[in-house]
N, C-alpha and C. Protein backbone atom coordinates (compact mmCIF):
# COMPACT_ATOMS: atom_id res chain seq x y z
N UNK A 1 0.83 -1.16 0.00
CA UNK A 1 0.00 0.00 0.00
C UNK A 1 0.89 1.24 0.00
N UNK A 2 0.26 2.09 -1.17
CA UNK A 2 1.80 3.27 -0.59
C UNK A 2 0.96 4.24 -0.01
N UNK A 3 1.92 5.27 0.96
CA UNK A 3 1.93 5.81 1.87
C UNK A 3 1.91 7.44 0.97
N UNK A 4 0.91 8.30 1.56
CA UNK A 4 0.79 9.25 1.66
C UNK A 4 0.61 10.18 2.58
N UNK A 5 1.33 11.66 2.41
CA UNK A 5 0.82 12.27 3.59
C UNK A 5 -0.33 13.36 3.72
N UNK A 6 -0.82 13.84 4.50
CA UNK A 6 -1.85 14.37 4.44
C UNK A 6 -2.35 14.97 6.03
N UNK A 7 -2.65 16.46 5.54
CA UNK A 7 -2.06 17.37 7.13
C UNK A 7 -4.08 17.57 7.65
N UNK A 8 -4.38 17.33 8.85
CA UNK A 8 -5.25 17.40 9.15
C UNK A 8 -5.21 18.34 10.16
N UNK A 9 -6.37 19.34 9.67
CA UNK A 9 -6.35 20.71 10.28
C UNK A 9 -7.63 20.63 11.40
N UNK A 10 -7.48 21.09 12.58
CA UNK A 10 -8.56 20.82 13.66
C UNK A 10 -9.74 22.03 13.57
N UNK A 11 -9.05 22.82 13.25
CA UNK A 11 -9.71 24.23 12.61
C UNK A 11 -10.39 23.58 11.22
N UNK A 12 -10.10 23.20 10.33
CA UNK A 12 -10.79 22.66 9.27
C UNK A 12 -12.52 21.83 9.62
N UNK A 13 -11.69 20.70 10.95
CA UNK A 13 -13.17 19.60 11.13
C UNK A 13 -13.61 20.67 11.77
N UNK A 14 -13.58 21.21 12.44
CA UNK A 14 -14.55 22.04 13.56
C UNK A 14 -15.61 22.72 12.13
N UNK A 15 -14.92 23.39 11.00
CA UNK A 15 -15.79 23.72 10.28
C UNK A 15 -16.82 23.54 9.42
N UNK A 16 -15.97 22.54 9.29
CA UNK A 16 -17.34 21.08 8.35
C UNK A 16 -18.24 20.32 9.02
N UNK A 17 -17.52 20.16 10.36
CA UNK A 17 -18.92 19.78 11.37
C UNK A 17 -19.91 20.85 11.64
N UNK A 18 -19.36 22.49 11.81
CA UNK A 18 -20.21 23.38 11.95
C UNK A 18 -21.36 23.53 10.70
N UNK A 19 -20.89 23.29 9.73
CA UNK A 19 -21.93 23.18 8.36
C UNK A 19 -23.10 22.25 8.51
N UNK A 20 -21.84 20.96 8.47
CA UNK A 20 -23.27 19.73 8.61
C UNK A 20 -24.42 19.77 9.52
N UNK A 21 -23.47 20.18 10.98
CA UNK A 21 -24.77 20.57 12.44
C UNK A 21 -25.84 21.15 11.61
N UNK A 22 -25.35 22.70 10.96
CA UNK A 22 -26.60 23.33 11.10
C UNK A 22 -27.63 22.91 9.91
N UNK A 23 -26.79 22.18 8.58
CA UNK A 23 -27.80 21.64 7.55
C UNK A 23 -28.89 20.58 8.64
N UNK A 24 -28.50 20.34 9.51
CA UNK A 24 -29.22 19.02 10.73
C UNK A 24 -30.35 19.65 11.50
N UNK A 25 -29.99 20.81 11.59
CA UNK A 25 -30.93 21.65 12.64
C UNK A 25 -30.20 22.00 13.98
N UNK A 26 -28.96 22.10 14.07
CA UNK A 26 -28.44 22.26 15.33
C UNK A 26 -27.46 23.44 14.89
N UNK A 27 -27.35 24.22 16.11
CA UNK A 27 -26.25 25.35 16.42
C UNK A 27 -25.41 24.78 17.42
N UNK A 28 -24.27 24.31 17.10
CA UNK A 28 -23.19 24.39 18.25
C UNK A 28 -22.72 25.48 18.27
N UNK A 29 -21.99 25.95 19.68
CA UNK A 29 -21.31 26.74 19.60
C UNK A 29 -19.78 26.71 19.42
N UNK A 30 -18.78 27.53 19.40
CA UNK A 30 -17.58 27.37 19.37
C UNK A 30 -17.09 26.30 20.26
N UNK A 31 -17.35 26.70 21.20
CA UNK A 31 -16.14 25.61 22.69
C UNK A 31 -16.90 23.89 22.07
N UNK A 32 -18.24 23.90 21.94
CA UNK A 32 -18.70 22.58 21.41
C UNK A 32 -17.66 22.03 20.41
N UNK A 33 -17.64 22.77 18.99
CA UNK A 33 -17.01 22.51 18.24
C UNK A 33 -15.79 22.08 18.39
N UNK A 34 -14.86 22.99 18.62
CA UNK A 34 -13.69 22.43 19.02
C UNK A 34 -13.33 20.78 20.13
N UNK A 35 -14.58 20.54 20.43
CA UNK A 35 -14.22 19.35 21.02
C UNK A 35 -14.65 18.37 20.28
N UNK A 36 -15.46 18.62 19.34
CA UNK A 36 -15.88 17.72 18.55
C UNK A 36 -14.80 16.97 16.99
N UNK A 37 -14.09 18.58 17.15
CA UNK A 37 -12.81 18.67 16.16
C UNK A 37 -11.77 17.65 16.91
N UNK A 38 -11.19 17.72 18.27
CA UNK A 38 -10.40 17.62 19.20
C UNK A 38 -10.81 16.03 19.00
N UNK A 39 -11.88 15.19 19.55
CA UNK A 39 -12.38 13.64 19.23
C UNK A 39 -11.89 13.29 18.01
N UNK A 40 -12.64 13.91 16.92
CA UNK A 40 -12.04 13.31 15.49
C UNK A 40 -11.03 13.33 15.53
N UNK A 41 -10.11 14.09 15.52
CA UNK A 41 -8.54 14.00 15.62
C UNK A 41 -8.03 13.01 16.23
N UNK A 42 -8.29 13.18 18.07
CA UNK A 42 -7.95 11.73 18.43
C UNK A 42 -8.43 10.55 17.92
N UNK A 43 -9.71 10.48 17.36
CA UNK A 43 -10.20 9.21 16.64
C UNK A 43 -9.44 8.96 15.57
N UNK A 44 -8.97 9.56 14.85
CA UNK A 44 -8.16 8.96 13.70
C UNK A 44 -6.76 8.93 14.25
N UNK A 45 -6.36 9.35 15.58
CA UNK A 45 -5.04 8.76 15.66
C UNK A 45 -4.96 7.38 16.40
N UNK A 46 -6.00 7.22 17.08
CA UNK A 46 -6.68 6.09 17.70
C UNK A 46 -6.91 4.86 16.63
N UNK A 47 -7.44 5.16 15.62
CA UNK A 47 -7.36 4.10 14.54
C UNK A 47 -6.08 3.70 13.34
N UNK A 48 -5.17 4.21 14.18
CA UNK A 48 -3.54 4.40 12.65
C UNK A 48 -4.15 5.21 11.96
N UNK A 49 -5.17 6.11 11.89
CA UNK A 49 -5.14 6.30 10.01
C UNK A 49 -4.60 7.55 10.39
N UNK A 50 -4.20 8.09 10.62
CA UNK A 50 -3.30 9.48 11.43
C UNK A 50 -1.91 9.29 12.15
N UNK A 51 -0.67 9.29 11.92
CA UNK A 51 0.24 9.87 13.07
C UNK A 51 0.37 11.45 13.24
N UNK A 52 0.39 11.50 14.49
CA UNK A 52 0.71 13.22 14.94
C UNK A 52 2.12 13.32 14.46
N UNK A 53 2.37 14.50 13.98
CA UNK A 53 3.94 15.18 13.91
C UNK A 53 3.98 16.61 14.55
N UNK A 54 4.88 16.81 15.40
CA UNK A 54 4.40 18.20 16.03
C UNK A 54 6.04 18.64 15.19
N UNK A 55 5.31 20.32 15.05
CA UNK A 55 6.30 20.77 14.38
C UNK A 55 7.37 22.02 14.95
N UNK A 56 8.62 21.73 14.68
CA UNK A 56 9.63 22.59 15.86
C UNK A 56 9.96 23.63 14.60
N UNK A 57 9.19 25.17 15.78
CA UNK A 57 9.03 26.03 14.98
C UNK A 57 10.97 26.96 15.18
């Protein structure tokens, strides 16, 4: 299988979840969001399909 990389932005899910919520009928608010961003993230590092790289600025 080859390997690609691919940068996952937490600011990004928070925003696409904010879309979908409200196509659903729901308003989260910010602090919601971000934890909902914060799960997915850990969920995909939780499943391999993610390694973290922290970056030395």
């Amino acid at each position: 299988m080859k390997e690609i990389e691919v940068f996952i932005d937490t600011e990004e899910i928070a925003e696409f979840f904010f879309h979908e919520l409200v196509k659903r009928g729901y308003v989260p608010n910010e602090g919601e969001l971000e934890e909902i961003a914060d799960i997915t993230f850990e969920y995909l590092l939780d499943k391999c399909i993610i390694d973290e790289e922290v970056e030395n600025d």
